[in-house]
PDB file of N, CA and C in Angstrom:
ATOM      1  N   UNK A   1      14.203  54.785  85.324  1.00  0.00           N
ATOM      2  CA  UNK A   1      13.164  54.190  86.159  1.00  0.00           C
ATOM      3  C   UNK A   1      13.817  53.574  87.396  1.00  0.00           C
ATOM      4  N   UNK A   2      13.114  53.562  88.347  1.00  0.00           N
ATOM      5  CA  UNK A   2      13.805  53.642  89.723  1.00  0.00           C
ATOM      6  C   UNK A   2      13.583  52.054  89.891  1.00  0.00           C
ATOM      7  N   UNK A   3      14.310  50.859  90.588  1.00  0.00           N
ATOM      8  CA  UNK A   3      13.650  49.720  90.904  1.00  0.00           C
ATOM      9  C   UNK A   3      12.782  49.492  91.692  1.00  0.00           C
ATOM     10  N   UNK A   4      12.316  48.065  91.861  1.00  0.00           N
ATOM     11  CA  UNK A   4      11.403  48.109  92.692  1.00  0.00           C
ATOM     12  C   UNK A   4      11.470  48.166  94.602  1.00  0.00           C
ATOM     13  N   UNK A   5      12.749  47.475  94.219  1.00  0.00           N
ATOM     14  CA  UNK A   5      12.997  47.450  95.933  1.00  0.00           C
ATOM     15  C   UNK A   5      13.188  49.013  96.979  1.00  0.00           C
ATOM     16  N   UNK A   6      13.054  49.818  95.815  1.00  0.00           N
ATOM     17  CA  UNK A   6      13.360  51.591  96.647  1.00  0.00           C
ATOM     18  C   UNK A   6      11.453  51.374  97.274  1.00  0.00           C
ATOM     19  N   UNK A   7      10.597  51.178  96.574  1.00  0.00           N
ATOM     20  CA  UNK A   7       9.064  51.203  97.149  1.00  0.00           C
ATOM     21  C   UNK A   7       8.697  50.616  98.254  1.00  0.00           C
ATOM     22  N   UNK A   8       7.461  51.289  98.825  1.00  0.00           N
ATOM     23  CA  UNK A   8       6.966  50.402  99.887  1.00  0.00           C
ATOM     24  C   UNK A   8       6.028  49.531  98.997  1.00  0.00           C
ATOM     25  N   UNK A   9       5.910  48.241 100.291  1.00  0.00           N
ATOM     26  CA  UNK A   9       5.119  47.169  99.947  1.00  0.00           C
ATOM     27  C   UNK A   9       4.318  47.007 100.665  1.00  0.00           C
ATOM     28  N   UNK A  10       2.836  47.013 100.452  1.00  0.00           N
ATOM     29  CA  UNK A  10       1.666  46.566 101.264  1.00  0.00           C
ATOM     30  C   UNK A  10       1.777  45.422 101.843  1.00  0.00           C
ATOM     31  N   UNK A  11       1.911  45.354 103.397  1.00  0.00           N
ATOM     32  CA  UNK A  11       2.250  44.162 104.156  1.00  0.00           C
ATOM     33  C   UNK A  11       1.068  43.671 104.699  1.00  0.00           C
ATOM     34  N   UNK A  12       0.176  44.022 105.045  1.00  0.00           N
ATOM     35  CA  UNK A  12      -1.368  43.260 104.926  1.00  0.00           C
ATOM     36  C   UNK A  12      -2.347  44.023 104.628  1.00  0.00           C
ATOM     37  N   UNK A  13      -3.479  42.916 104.371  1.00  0.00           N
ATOM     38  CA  UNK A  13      -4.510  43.467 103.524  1.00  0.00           C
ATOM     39  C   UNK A  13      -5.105  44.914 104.105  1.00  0.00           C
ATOM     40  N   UNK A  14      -5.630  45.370 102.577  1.00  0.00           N
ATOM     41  CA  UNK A  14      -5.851  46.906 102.763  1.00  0.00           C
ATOM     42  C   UNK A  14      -7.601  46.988 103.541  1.00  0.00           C
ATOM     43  N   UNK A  15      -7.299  47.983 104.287  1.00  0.00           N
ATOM     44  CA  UNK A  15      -9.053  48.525 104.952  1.00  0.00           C
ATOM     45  C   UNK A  15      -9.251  49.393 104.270  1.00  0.00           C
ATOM     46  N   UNK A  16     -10.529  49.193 103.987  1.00  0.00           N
ATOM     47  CA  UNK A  16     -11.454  50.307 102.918  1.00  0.00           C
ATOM     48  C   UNK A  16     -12.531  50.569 104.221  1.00  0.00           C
ATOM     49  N   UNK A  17     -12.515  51.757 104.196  1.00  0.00           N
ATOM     50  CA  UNK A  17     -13.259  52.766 105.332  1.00  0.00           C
ATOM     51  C   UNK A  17     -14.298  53.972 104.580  1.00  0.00           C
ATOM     52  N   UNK A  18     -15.285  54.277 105.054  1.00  0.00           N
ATOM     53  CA  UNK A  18     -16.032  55.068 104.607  1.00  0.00           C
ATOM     54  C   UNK A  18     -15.044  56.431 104.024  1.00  0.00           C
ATOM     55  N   UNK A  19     -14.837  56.535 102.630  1.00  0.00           N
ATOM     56  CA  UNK A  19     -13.963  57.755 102.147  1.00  0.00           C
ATOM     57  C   UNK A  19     -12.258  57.763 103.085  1.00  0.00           C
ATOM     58  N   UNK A  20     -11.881  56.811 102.976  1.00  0.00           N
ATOM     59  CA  UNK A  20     -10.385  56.463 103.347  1.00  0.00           C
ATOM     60  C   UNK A  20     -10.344  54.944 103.576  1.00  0.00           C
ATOM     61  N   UNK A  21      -8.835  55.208 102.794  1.00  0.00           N
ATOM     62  CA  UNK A  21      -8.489  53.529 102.773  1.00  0.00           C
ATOM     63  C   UNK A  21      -6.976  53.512 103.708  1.00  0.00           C
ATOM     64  N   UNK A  22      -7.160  52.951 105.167  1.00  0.00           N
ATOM     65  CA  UNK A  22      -5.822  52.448 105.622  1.00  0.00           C
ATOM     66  C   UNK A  22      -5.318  51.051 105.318  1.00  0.00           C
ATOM     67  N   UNK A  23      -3.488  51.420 104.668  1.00  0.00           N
ATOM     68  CA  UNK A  23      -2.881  49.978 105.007  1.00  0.00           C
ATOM     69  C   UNK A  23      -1.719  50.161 105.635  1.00  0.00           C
ATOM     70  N   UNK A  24      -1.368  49.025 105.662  1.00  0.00           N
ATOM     71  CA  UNK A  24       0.273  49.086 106.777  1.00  0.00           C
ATOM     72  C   UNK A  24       1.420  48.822 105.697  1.00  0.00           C
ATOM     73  N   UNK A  25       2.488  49.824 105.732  1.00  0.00           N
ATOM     74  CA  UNK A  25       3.666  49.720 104.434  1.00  0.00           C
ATOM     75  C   UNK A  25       4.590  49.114 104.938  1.00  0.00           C
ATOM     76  N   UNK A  26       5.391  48.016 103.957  1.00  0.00           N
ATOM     77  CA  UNK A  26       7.024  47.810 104.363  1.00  0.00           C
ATOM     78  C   UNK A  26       7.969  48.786 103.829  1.00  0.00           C
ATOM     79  N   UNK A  27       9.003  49.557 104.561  1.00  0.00           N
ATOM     80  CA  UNK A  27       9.461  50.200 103.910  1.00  0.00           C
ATOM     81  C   UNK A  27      10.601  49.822 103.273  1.00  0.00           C
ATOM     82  N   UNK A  28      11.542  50.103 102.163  1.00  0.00           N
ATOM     83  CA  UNK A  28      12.416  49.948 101.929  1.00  0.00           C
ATOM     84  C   UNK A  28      13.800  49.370 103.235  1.00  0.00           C
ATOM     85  N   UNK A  29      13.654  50.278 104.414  1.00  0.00           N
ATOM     86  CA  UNK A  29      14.511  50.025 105.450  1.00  0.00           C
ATOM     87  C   UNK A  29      14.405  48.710 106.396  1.00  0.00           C
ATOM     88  N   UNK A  30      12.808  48.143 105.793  1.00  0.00           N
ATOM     89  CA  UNK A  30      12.273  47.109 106.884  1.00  0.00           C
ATOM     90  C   UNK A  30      11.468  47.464 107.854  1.00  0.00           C
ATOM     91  N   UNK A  31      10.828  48.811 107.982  1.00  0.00           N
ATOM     92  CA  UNK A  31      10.126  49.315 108.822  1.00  0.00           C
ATOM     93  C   UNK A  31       8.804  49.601 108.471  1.00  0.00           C
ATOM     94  N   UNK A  32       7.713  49.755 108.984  1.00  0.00           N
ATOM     95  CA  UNK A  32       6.131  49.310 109.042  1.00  0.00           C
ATOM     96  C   UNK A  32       6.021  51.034 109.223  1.00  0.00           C
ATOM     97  N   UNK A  33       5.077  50.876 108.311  1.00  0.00           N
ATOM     98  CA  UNK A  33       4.306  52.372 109.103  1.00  0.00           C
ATOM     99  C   UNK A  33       2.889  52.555 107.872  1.00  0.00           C
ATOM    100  N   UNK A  34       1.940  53.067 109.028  1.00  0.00           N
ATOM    101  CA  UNK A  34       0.626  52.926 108.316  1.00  0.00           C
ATOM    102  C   UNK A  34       0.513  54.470 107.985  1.00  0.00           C
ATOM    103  N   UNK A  35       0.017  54.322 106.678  1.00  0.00           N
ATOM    104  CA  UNK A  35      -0.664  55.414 105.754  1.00  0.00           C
ATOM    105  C   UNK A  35      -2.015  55.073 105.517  1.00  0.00           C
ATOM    106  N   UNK A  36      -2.584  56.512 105.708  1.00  0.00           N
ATOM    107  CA  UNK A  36      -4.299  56.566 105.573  1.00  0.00           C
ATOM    108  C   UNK A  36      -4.707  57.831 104.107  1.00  0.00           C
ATOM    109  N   UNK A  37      -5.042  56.981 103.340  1.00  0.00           N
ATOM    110  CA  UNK A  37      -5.462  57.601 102.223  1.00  0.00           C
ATOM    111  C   UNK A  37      -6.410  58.104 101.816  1.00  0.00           C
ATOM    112  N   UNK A  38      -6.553  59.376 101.555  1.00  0.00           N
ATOM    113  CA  UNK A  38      -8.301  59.950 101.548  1.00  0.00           C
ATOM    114  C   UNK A  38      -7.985  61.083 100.065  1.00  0.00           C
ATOM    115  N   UNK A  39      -9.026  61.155  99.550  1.00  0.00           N
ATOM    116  CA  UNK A  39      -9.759  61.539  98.002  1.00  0.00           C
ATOM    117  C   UNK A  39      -8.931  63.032  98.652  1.00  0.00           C
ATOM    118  N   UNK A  40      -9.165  63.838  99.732  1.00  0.00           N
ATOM    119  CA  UNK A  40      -8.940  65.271  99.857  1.00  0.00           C
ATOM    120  C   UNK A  40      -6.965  65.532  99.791  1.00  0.00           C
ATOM    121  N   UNK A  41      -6.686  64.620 100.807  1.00  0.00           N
ATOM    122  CA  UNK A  41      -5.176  64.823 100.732  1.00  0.00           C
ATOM    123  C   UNK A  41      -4.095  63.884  99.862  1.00  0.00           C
ATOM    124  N   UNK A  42      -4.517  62.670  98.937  1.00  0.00           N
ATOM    125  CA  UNK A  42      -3.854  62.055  98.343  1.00  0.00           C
ATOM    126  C   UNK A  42      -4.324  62.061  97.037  1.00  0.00           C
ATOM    127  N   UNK A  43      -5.474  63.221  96.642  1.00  0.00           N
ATOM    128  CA  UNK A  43      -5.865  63.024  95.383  1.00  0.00           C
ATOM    129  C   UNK A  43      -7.012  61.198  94.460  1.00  0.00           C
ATOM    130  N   UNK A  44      -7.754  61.998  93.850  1.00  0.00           N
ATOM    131  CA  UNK A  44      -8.765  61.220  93.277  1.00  0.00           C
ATOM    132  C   UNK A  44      -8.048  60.041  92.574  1.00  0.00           C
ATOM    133  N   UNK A  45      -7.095  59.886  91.612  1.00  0.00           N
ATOM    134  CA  UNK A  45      -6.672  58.705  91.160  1.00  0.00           C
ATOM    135  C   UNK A  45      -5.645  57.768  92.357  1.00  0.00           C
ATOM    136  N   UNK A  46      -5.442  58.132  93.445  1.00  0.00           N
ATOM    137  CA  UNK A  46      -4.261  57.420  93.823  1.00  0.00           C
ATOM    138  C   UNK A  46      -5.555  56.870  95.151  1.00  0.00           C
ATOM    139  N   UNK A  47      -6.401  57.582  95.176  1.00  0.00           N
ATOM    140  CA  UNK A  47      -7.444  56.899  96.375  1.00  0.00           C
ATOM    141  C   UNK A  47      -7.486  56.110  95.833  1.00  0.00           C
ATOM    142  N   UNK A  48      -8.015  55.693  94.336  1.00  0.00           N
ATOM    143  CA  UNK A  48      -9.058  54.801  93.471  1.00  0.00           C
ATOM    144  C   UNK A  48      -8.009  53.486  93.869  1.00  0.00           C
ATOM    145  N   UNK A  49      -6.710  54.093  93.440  1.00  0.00           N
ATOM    146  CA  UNK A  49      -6.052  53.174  93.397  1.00  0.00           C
ATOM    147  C   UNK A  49      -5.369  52.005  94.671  1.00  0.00           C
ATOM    148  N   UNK A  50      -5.386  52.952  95.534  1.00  0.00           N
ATOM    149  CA  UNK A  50      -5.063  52.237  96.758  1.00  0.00           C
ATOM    150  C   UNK A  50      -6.023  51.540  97.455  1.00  0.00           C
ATOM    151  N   UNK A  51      -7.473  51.578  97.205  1.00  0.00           N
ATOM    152  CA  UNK A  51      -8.509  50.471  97.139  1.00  0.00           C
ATOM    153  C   UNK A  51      -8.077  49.441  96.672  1.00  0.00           C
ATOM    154  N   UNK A  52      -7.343  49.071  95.578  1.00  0.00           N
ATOM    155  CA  UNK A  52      -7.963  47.998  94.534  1.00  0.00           C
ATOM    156  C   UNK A  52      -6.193  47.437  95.016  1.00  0.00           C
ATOM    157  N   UNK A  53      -5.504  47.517  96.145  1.00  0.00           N
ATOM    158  CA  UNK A  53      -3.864  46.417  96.306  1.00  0.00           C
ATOM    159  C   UNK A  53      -4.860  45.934  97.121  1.00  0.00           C
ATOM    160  N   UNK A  54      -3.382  44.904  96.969  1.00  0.00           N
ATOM    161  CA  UNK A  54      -3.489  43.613  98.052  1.00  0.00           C
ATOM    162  C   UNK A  54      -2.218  43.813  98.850  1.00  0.00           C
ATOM    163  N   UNK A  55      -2.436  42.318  99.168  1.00  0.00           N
ATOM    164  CA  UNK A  55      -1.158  42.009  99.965  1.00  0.00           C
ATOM    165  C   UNK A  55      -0.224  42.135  99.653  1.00  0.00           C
ATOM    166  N   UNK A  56       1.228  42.474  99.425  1.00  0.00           N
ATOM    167  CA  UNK A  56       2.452  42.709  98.727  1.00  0.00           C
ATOM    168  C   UNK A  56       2.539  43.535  97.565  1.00  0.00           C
ATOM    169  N   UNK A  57       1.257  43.825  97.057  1.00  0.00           N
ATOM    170  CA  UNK A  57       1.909  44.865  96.048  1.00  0.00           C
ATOM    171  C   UNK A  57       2.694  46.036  96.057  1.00  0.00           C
ATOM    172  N   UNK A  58       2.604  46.507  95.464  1.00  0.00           N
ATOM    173  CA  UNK A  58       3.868  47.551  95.619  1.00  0.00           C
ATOM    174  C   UNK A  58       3.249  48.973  95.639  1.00  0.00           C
ATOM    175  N   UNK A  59       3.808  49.773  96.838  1.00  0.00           N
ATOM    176  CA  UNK A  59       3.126  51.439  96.758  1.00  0.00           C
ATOM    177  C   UNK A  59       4.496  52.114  96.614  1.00  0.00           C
ATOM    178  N   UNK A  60       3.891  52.850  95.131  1.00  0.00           N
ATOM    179  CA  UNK A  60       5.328  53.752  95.042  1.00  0.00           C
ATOM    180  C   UNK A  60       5.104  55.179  94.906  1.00  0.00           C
ATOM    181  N   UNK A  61       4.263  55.402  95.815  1.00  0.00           N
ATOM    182  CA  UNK A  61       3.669  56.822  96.319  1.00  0.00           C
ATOM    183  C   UNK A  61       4.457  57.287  97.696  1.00  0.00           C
ATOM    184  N   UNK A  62       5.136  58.174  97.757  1.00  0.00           N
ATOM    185  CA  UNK A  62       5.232  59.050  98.975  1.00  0.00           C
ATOM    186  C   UNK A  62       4.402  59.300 100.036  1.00  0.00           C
ATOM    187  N   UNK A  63       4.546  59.444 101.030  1.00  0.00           N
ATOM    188  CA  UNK A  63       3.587  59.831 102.596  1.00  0.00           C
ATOM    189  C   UNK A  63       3.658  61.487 102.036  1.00  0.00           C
ATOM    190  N   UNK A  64       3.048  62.058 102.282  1.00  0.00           N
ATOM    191  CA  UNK A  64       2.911  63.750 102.201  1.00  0.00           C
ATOM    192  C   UNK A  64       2.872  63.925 103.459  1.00  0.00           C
ATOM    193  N   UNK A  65       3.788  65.536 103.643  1.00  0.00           N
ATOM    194  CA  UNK A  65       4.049  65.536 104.591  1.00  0.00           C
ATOM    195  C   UNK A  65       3.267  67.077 105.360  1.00  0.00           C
TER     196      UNK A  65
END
């Protein structure tokens, strides 16, 4: 199992948008970058899921590229 500090961390609160949820990530390196999550390209359980963080939790999902 990988630790936690390899993940990004949700650095402020998440926007829930009509069928997509944007938040802004910390990355492991210290660098910000926003991911926009939608049911078609990130799949039905990981949408559900990226609704329901907060502030600092932890995303240990990949950007698709």
């Amino acid at each position: 199992m990988e630790k936690s500090y390899f993940f990004d961390r949700v650095a402020f609160p998440v926007m829930k948008r009509g069928g997509h949820v944007i938040m802004d990530n910390c990355k492991a390196n210290g660098e910000f970058e926003r991911d926009i999550v939608t049911k078609s390209k990130w799949g039905k359980e990981v949408y559900k899921e990226s609704g329901k963080l907060r502030w600092g939790d932890l995303w240990p999902y990949q950007k698709l590229k």
